[in-house]
N, C-alpha and C. Protein backbone atom coordinates (compact mmCIF):
# COMPACT_ATOMS: atom_id res chain seq x y z
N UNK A 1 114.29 89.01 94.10
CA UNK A 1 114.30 88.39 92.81
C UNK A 1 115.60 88.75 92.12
N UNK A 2 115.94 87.63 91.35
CA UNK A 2 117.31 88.14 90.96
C UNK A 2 117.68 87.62 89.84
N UNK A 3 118.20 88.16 88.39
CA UNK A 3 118.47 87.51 87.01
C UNK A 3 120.10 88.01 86.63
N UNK A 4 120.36 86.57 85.37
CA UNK A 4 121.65 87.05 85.50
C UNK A 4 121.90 87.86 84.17
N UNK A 5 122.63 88.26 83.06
CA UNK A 5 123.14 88.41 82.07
C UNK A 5 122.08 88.62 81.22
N UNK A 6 121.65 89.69 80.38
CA UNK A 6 120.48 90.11 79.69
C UNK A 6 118.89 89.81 80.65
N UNK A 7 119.03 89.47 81.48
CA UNK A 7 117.58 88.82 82.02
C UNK A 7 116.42 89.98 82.18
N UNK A 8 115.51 89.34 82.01
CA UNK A 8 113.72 90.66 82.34
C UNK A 8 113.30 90.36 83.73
N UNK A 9 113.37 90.84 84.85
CA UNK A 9 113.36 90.43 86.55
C UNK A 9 112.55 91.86 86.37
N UNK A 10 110.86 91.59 87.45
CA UNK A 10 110.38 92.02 87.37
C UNK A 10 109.66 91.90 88.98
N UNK A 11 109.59 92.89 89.83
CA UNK A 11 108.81 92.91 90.95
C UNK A 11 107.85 93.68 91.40
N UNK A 12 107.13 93.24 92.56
CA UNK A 12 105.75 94.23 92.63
C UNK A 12 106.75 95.70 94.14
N UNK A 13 105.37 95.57 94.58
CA UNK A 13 106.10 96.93 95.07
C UNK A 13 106.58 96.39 96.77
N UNK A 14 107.34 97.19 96.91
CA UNK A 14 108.39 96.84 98.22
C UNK A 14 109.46 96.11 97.42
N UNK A 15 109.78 95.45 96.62
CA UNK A 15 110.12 94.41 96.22
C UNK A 15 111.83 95.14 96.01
N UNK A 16 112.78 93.78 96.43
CA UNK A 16 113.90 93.71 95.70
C UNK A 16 114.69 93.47 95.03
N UNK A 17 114.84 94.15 93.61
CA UNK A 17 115.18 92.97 92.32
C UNK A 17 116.94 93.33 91.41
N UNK A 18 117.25 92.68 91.45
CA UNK A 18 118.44 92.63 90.74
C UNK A 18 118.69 91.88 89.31
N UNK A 19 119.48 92.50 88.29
CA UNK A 19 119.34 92.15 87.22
C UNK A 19 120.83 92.42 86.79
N UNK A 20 121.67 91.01 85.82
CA UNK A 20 123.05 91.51 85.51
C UNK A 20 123.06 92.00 84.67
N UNK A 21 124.28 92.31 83.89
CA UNK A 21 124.26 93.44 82.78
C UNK A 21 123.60 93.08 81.53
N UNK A 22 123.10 94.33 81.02
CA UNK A 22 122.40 94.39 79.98
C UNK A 22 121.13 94.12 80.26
N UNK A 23 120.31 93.36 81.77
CA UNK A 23 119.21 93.19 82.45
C UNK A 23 118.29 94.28 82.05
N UNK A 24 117.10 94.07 82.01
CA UNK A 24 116.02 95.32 82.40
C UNK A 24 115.20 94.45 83.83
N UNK A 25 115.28 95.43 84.96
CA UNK A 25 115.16 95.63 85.96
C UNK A 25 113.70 96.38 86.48
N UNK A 26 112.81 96.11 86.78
CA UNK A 26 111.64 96.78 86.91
C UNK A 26 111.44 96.50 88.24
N UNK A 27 110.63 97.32 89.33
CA UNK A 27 110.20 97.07 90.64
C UNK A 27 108.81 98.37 90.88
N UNK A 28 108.03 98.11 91.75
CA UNK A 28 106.88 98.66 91.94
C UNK A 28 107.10 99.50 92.45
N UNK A 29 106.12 99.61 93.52
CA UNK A 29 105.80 101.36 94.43
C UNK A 29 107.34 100.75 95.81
N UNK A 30 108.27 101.90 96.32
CA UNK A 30 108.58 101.30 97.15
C UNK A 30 109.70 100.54 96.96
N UNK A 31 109.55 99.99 95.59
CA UNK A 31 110.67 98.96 95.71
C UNK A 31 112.26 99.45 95.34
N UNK A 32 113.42 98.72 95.17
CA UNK A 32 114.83 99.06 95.50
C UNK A 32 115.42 97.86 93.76
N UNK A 33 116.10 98.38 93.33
CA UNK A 33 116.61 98.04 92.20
C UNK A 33 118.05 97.97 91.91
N UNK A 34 118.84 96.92 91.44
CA UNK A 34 120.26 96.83 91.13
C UNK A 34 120.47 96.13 89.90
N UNK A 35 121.10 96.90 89.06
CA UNK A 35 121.75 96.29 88.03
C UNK A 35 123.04 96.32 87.30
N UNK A 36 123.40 95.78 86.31
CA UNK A 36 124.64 95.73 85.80
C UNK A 36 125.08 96.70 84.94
N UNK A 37 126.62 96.44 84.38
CA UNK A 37 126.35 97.42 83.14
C UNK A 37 125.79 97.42 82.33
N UNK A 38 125.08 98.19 81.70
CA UNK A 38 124.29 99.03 80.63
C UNK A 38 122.95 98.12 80.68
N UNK A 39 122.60 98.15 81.81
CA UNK A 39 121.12 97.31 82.34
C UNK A 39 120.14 98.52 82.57
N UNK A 40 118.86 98.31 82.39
CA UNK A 40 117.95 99.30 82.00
C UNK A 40 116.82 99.56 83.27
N UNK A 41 117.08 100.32 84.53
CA UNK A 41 116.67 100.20 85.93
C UNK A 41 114.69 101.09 85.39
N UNK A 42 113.51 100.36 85.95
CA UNK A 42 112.84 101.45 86.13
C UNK A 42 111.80 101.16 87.07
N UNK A 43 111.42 101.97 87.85
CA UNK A 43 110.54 102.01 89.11
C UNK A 43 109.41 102.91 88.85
N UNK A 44 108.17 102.21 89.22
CA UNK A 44 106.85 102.64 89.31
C UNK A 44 106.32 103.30 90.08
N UNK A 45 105.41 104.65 90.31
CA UNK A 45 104.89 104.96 91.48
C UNK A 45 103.62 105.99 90.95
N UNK A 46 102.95 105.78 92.00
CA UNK A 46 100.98 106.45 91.52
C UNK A 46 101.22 107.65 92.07
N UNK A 47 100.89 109.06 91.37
CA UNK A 47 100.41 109.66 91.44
C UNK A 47 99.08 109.88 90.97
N UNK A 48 98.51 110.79 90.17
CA UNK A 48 97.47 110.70 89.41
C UNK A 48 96.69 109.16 88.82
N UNK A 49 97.76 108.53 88.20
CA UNK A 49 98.18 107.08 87.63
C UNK A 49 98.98 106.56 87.88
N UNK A 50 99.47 105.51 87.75
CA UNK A 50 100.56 104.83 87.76
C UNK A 50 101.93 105.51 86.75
N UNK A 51 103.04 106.06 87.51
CA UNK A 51 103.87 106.21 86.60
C UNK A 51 104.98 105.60 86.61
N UNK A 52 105.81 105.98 85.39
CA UNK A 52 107.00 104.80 85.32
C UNK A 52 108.48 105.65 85.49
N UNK A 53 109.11 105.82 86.06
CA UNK A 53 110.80 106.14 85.75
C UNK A 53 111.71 105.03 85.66
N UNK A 54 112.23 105.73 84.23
CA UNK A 54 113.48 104.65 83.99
C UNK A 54 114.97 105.70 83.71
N UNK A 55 115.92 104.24 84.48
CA UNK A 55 117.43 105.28 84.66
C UNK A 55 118.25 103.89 83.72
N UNK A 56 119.07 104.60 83.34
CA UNK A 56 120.52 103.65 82.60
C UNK A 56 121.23 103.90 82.98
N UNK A 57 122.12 102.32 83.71
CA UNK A 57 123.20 102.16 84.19
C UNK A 57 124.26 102.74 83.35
N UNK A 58 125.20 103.65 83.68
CA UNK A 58 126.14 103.82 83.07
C UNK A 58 125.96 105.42 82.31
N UNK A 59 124.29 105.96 82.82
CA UNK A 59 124.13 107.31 82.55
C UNK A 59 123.67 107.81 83.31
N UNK A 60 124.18 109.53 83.31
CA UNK A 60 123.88 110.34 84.37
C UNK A 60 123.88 110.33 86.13
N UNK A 61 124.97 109.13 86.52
CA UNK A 61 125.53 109.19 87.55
C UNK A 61 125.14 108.10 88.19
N UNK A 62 124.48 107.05 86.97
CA UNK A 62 123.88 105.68 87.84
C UNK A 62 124.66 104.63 87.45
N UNK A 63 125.51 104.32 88.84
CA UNK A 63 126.15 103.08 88.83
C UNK A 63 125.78 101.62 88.59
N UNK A 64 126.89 100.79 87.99
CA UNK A 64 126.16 99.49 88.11
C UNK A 64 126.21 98.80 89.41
N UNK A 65 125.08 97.41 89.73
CA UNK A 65 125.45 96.78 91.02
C UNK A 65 125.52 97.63 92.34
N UNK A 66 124.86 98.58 91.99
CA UNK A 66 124.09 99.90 93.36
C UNK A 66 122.78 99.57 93.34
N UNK A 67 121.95 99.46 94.80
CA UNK A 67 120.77 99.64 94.63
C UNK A 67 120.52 101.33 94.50
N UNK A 68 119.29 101.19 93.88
CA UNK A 68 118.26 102.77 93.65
C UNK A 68 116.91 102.37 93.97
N UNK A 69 116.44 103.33 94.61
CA UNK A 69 115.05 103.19 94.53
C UNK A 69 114.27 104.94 94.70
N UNK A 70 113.40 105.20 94.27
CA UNK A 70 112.33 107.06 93.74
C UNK A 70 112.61 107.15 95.20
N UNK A 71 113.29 108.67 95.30
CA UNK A 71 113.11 109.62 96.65
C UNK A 71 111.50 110.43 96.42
N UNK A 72 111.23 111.27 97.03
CA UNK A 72 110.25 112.36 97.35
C UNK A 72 109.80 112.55 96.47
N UNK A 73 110.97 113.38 95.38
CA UNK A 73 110.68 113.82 94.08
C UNK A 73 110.40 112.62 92.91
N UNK A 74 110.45 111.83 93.24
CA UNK A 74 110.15 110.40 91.74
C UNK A 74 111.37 110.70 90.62
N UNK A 75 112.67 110.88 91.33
CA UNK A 75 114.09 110.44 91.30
C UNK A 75 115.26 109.51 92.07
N UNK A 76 115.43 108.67 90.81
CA UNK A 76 116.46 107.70 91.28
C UNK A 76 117.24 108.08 92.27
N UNK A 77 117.41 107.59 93.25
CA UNK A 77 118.77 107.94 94.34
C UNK A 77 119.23 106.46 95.17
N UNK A 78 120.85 106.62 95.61
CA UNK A 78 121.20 105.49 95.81
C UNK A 78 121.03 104.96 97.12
N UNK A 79 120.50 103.53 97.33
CA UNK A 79 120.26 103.14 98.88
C UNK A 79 121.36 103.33 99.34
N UNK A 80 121.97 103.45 100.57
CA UNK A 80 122.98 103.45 101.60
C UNK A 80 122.87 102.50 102.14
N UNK A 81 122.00 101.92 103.00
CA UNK A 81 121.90 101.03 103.65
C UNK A 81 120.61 100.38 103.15
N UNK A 82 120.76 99.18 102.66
CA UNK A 82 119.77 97.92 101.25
C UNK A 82 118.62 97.76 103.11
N UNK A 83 119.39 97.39 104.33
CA UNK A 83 118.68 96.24 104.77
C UNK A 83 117.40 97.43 105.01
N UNK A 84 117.57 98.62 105.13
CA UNK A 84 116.16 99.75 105.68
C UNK A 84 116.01 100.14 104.14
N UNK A 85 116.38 99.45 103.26
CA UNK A 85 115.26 99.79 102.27
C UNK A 85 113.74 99.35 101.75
């Protein structure tokens, strides 16, 4: 799924969604996320409940137009290779 310039792109889980700048970017359990500058990335995953992490492009070491998707810990980290994500 993919939006351009301010857009709300929203996917379930596995899912791969891209959003251009200023985008808010959402994806489920699993899923892989890219956005623009100062686009608002956040990914879902169940523990107890359903929880939410959200990262901003352009803070704390998150690039724009990189995919991310929750490692181990239910922190953003960057795909290397999109197609085994």
């Amino acid at each position: 799924m993919t939006g351009g310039c301010g857009a709300t792109v929203t996917g379930g889980d596995h899912a791969t969604v891209t959003g251009g700048d200023h985008a808010t970017v959402t994806g489920g359990d699993h899923a892989t996320v890219t956005g623009g500058d100062r686009a608002v990335l956040l990914l879902s995953f169940h523990s107890d409940r359903k929880r939410v992490v959200t990262a901003y492009v352009g803070e704390n070491g998150i690039k724009p137009n990189t995919p991310y998707r929750l490692n181990e810990v239910h922190e953003f980290e960057e795909v290397k290779n999109v197609q085994n994500a």
